[in-house]
PDB file of N, CA and C in Angstrom:
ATOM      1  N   UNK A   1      -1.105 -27.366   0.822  1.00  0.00           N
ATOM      2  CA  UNK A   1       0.102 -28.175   0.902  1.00  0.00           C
ATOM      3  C   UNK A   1       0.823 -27.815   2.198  1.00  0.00           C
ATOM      4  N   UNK A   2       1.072 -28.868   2.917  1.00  0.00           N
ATOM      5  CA  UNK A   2       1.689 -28.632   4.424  1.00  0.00           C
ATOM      6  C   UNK A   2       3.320 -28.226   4.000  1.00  0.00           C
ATOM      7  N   UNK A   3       4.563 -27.727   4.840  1.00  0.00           N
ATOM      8  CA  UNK A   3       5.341 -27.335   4.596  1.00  0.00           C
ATOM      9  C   UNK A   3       6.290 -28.482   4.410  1.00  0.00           C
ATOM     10  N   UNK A   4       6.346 -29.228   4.752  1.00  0.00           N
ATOM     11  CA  UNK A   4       6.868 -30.907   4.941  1.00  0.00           C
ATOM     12  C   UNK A   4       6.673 -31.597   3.131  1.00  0.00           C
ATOM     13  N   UNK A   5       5.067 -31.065   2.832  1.00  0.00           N
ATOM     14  CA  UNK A   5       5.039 -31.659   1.768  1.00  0.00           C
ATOM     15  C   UNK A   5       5.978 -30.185   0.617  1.00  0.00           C
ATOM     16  N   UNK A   6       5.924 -29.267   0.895  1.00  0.00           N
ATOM     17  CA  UNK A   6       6.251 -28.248   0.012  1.00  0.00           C
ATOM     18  C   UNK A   6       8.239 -28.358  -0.200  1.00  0.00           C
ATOM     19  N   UNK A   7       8.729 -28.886   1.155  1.00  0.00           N
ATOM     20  CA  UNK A   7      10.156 -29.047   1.068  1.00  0.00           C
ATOM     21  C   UNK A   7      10.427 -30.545   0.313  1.00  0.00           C
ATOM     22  N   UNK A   8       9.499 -31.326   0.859  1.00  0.00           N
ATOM     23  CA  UNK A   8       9.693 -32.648  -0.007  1.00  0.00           C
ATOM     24  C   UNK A   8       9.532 -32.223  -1.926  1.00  0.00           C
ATOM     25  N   UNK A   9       8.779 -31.379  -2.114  1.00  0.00           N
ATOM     26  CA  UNK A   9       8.445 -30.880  -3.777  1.00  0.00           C
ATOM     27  C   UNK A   9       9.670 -30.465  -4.272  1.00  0.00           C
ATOM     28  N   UNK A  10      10.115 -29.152  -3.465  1.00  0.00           N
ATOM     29  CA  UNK A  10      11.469 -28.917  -3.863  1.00  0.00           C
ATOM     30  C   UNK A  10      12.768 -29.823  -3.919  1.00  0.00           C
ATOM     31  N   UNK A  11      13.050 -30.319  -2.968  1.00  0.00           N
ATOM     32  CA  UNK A  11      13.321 -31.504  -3.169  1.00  0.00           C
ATOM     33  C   UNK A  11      13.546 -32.443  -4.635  1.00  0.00           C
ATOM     34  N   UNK A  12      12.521 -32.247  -5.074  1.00  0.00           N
ATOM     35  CA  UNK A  12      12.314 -33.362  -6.346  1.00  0.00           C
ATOM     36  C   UNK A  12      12.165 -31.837  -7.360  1.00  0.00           C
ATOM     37  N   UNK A  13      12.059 -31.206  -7.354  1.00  0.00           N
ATOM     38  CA  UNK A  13      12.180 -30.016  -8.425  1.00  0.00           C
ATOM     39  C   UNK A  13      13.672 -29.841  -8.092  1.00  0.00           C
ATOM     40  N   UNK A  14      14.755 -29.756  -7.519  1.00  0.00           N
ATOM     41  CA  UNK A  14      15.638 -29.350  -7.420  1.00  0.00           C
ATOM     42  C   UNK A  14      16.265 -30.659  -8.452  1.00  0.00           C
ATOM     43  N   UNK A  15      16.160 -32.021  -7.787  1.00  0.00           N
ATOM     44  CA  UNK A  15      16.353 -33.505  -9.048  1.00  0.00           C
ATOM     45  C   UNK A  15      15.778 -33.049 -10.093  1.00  0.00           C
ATOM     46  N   UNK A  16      14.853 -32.785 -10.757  1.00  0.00           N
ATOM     47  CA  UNK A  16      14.574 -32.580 -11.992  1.00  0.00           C
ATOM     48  C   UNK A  16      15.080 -32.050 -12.950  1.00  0.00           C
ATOM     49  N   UNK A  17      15.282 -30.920 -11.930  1.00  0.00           N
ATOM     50  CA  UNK A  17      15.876 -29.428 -12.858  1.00  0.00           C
ATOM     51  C   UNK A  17      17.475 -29.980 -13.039  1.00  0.00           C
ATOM     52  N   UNK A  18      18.367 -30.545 -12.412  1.00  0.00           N
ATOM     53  CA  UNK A  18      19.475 -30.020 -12.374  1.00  0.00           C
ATOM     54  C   UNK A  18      20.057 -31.871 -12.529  1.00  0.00           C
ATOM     55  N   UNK A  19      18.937 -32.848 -12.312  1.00  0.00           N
ATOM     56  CA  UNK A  19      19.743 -33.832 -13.003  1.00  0.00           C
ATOM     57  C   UNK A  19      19.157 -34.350 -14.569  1.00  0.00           C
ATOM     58  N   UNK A  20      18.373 -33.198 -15.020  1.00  0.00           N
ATOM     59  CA  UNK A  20      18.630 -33.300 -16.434  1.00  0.00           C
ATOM     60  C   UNK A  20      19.918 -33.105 -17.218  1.00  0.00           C
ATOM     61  N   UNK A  21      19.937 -33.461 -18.360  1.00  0.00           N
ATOM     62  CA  UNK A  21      21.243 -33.202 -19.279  1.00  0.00           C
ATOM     63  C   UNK A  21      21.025 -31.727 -19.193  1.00  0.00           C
ATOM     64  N   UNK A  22      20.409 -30.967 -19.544  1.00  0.00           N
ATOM     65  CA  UNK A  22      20.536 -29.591 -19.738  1.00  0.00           C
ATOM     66  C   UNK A  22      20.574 -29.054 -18.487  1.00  0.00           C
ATOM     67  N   UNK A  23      20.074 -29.483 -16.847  1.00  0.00           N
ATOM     68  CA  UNK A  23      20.008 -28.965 -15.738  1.00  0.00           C
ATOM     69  C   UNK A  23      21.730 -29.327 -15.851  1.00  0.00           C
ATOM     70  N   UNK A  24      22.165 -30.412 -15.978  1.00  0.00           N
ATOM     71  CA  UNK A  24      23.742 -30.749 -15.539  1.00  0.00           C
ATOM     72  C   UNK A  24      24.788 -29.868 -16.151  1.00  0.00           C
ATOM     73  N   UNK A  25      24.461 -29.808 -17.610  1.00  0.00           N
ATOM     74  CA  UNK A  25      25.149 -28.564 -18.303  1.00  0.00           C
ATOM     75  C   UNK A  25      25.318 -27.480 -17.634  1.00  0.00           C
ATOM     76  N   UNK A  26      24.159 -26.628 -17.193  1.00  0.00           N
ATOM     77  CA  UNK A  26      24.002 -25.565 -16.962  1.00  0.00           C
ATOM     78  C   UNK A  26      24.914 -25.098 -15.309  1.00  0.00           C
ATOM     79  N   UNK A  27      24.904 -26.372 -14.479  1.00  0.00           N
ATOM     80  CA  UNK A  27      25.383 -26.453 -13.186  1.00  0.00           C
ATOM     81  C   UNK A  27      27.183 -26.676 -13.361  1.00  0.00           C
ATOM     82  N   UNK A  28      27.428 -27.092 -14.146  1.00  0.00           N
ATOM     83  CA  UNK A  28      28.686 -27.581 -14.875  1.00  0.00           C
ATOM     84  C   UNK A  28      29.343 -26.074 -14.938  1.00  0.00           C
ATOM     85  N   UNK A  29      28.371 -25.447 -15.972  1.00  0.00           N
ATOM     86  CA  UNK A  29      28.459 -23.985 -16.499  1.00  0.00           C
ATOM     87  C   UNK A  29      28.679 -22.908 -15.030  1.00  0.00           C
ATOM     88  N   UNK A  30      28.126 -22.655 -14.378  1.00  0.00           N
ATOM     89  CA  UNK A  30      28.138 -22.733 -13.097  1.00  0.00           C
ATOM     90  C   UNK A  30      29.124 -22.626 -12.464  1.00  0.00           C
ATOM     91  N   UNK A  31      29.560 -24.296 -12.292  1.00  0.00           N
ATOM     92  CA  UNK A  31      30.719 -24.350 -11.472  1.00  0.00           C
ATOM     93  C   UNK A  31      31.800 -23.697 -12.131  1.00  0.00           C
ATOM     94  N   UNK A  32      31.992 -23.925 -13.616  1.00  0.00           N
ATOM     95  CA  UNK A  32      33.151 -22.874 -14.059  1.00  0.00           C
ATOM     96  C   UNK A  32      33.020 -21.552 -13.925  1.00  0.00           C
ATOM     97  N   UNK A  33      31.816 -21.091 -13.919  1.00  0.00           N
ATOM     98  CA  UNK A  33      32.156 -19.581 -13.768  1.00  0.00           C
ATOM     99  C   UNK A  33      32.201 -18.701 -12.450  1.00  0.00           C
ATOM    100  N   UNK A  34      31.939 -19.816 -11.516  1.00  0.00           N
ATOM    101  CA  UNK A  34      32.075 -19.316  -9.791  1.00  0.00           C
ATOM    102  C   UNK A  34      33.501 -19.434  -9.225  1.00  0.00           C
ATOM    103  N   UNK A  35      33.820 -20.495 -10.441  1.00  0.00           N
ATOM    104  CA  UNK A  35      35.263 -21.383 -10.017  1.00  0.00           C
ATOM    105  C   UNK A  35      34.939 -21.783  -8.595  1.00  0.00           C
ATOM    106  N   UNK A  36      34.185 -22.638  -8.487  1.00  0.00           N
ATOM    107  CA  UNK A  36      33.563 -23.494  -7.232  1.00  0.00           C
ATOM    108  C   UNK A  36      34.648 -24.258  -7.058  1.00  0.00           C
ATOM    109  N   UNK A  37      35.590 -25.163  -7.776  1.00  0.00           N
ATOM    110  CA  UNK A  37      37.124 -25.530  -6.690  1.00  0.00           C
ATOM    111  C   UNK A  37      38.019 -24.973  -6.442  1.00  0.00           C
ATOM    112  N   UNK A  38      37.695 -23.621  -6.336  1.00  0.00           N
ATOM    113  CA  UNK A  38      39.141 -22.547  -6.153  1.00  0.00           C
ATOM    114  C   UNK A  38      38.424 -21.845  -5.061  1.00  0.00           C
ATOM    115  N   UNK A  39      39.336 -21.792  -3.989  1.00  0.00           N
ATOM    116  CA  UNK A  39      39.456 -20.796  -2.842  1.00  0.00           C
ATOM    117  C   UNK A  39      39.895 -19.662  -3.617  1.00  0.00           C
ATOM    118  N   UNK A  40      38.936 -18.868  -3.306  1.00  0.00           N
ATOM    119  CA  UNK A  40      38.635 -17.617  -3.639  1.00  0.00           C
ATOM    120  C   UNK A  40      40.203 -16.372  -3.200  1.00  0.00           C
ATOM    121  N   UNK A  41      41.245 -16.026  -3.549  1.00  0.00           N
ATOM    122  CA  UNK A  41      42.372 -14.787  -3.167  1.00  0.00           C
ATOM    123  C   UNK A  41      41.999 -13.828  -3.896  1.00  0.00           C
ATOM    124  N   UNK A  42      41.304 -13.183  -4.278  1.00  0.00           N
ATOM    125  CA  UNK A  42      41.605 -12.230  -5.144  1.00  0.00           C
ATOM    126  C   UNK A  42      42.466 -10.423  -4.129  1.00  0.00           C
ATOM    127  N   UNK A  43      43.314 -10.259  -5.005  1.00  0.00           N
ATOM    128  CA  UNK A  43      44.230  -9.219  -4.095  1.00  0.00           C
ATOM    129  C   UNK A  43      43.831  -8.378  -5.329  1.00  0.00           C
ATOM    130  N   UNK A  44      44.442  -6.892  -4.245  1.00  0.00           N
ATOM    131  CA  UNK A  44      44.819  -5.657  -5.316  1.00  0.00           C
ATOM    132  C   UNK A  44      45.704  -5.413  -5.720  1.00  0.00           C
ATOM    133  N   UNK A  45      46.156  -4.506  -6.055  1.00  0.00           N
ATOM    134  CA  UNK A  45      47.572  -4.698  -7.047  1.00  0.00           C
ATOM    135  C   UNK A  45      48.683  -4.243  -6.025  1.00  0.00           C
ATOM    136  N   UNK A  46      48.589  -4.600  -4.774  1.00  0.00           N
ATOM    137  CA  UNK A  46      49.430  -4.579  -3.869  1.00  0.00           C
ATOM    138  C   UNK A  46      49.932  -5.294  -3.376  1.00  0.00           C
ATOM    139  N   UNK A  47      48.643  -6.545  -3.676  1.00  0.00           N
ATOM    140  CA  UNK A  47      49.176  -8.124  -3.198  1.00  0.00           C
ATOM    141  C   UNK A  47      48.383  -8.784  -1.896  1.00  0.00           C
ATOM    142  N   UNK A  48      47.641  -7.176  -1.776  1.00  0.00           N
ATOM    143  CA  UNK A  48      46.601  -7.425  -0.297  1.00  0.00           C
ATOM    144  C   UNK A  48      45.199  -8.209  -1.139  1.00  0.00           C
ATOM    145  N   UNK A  49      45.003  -9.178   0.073  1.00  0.00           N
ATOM    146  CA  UNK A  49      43.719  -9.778   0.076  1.00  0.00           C
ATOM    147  C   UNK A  49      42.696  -8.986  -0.101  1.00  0.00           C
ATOM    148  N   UNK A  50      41.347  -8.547  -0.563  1.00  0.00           N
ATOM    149  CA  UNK A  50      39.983  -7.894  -0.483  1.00  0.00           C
ATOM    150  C   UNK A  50      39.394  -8.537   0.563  1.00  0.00           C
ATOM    151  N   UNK A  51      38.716  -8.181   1.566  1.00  0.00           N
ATOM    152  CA  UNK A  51      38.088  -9.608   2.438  1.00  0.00           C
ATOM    153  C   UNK A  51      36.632  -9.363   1.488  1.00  0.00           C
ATOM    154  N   UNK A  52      36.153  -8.239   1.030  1.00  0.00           N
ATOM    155  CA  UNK A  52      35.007  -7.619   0.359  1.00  0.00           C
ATOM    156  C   UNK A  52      34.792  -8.643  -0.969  1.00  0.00           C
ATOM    157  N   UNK A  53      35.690  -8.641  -1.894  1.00  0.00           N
ATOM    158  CA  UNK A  53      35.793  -9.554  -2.950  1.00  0.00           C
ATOM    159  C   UNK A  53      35.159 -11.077  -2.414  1.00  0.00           C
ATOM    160  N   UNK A  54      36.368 -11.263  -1.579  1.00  0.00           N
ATOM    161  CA  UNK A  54      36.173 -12.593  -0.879  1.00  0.00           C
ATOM    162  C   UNK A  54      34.820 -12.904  -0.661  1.00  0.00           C
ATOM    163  N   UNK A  55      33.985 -11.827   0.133  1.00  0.00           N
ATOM    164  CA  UNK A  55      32.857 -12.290   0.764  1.00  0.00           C
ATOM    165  C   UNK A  55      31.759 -12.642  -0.695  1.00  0.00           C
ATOM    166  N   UNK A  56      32.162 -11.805  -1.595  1.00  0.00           N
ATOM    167  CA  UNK A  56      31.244 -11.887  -2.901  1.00  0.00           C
ATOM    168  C   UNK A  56      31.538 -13.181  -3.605  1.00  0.00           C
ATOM    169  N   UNK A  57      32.875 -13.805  -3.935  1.00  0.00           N
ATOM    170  CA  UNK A  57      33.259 -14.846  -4.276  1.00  0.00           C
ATOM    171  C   UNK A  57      32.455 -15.969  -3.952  1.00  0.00           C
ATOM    172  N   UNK A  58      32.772 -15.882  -2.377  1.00  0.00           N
ATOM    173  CA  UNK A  58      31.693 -16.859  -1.222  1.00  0.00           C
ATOM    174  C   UNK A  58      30.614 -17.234  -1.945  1.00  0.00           C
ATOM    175  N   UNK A  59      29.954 -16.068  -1.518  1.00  0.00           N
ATOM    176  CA  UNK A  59      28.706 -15.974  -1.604  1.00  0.00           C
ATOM    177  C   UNK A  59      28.048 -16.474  -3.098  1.00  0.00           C
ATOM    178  N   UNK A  60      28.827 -16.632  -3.937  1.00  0.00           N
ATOM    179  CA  UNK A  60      28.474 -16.920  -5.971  1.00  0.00           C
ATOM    180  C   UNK A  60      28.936 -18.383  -5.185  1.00  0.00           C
ATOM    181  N   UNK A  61      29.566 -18.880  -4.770  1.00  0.00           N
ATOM    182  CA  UNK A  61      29.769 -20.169  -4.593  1.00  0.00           C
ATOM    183  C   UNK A  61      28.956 -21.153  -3.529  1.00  0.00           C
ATOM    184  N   UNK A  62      28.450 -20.404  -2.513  1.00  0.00           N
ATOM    185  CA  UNK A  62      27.582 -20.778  -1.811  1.00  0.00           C
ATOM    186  C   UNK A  62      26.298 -21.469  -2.398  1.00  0.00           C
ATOM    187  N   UNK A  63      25.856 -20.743  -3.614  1.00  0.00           N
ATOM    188  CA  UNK A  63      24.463 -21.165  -4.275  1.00  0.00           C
ATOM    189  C   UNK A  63      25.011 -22.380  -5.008  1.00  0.00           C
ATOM    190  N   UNK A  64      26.223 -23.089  -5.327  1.00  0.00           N
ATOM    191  CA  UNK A  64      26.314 -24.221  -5.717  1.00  0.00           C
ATOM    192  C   UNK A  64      26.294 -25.110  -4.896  1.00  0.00           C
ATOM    193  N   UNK A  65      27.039 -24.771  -3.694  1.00  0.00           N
ATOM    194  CA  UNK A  65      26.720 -25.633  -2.211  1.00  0.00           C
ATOM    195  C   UNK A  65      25.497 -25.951  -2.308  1.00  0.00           C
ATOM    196  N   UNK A  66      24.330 -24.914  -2.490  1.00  0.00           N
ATOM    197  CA  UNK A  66      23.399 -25.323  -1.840  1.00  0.00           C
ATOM    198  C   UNK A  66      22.769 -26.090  -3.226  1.00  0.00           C
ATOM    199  N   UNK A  67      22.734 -25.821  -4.322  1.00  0.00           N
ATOM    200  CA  UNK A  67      22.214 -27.024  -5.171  1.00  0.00           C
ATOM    201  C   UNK A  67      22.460 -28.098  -5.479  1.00  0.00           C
ATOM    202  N   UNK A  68      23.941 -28.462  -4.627  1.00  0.00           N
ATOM    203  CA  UNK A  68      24.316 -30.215  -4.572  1.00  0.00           C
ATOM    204  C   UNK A  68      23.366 -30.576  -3.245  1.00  0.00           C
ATOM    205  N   UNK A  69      23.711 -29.629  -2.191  1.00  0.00           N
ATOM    206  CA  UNK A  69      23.174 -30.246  -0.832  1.00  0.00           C
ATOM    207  C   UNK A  69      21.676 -30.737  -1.345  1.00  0.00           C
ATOM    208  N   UNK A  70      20.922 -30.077  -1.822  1.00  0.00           N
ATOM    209  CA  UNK A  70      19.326 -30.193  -2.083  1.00  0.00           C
ATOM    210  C   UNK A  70      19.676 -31.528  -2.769  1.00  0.00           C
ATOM    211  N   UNK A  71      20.331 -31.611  -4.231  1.00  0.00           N
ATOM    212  CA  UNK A  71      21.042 -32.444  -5.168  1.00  0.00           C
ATOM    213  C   UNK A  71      21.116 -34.412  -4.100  1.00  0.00           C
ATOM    214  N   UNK A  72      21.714 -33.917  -3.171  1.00  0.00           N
ATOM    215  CA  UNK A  72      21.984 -34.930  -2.277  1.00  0.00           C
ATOM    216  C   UNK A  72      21.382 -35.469  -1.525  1.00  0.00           C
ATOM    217  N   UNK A  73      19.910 -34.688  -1.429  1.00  0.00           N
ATOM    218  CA  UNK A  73      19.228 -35.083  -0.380  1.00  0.00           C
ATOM    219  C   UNK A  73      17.931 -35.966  -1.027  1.00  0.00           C
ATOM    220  N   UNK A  74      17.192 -36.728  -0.076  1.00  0.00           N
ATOM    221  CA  UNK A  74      15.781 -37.817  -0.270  1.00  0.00           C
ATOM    222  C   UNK A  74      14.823 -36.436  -0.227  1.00  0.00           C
ATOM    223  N   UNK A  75      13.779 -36.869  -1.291  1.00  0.00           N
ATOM    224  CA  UNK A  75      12.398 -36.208  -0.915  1.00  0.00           C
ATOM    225  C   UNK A  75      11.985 -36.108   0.361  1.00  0.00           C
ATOM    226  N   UNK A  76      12.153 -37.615   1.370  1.00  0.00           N
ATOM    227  CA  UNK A  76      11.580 -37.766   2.667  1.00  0.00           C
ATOM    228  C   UNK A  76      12.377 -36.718   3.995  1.00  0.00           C
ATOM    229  N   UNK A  77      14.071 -36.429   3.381  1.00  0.00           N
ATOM    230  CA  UNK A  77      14.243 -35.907   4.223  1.00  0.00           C
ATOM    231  C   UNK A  77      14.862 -34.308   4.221  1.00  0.00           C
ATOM    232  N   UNK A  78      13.052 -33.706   4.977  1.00  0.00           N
ATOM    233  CA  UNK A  78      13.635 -32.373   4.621  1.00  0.00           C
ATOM    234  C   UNK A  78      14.075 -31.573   5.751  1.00  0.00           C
ATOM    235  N   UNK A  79      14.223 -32.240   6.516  1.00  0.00           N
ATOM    236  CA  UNK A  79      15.050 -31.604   7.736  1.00  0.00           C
ATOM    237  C   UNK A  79      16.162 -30.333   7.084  1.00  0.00           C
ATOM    238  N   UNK A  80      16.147 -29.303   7.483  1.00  0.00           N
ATOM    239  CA  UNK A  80      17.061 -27.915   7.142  1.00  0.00           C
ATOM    240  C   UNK A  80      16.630 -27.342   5.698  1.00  0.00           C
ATOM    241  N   UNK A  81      15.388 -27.633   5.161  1.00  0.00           N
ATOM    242  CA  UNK A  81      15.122 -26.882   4.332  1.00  0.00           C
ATOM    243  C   UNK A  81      13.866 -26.204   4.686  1.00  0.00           C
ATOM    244  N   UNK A  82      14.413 -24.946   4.038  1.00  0.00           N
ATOM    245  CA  UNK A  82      13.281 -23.790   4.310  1.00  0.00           C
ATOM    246  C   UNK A  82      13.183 -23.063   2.985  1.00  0.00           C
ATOM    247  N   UNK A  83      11.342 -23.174   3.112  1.00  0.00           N
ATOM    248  CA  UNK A  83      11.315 -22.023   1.878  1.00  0.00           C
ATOM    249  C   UNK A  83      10.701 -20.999   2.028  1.00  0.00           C
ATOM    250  N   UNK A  84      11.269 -19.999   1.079  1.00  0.00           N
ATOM    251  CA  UNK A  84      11.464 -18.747   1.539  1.00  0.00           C
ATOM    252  C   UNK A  84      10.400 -18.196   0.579  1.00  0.00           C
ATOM    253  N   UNK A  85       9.380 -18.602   0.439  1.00  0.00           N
ATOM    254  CA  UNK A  85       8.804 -17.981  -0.977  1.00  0.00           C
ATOM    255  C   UNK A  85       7.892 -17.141  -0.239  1.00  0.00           C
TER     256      UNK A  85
END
């Protein structure tokens, strides 16, 4: 399988998985527990920002970014996907 065809697969495994009823649940589930529409503040009990927290926050929210972006995209176009397997 050429890499073109392997990003186009994912692609359509990423639709499968996640626009099932139970893939949608689970992404739903997800977004509440990353709190994916909340900008991330978490402070210490001083009132100061963590930038450390922050970056972890990010980063739990980032992997929802990236399962709409896939979510959003054509089989045909896999321009910026890479797999890492």
């Amino acid at each position: 399988m050429t890499e073109d065809e392997k990003s186009q697969q994912l692609v359509i495994d990423f639709k499968q998985t996640f626009n099932s009823e139970r893939g949608k649940k689970v992404l739903e589930y997800l977004k509440r527990r990353t709190k994916f529409n909340q900008a991330p503040r978490p402070c210490d009990n001083l009132g100061r920002i963590d930038p450390f927290e922050v970056m972890y926050l990010e980063g739990r929210r980032s992997v929802i970014i990236e399962i709409e972006t896939m979510l959003a995209k054509e089989p045909g176009e896999s321009k910026g996907i890479q797999d890492h397997e």
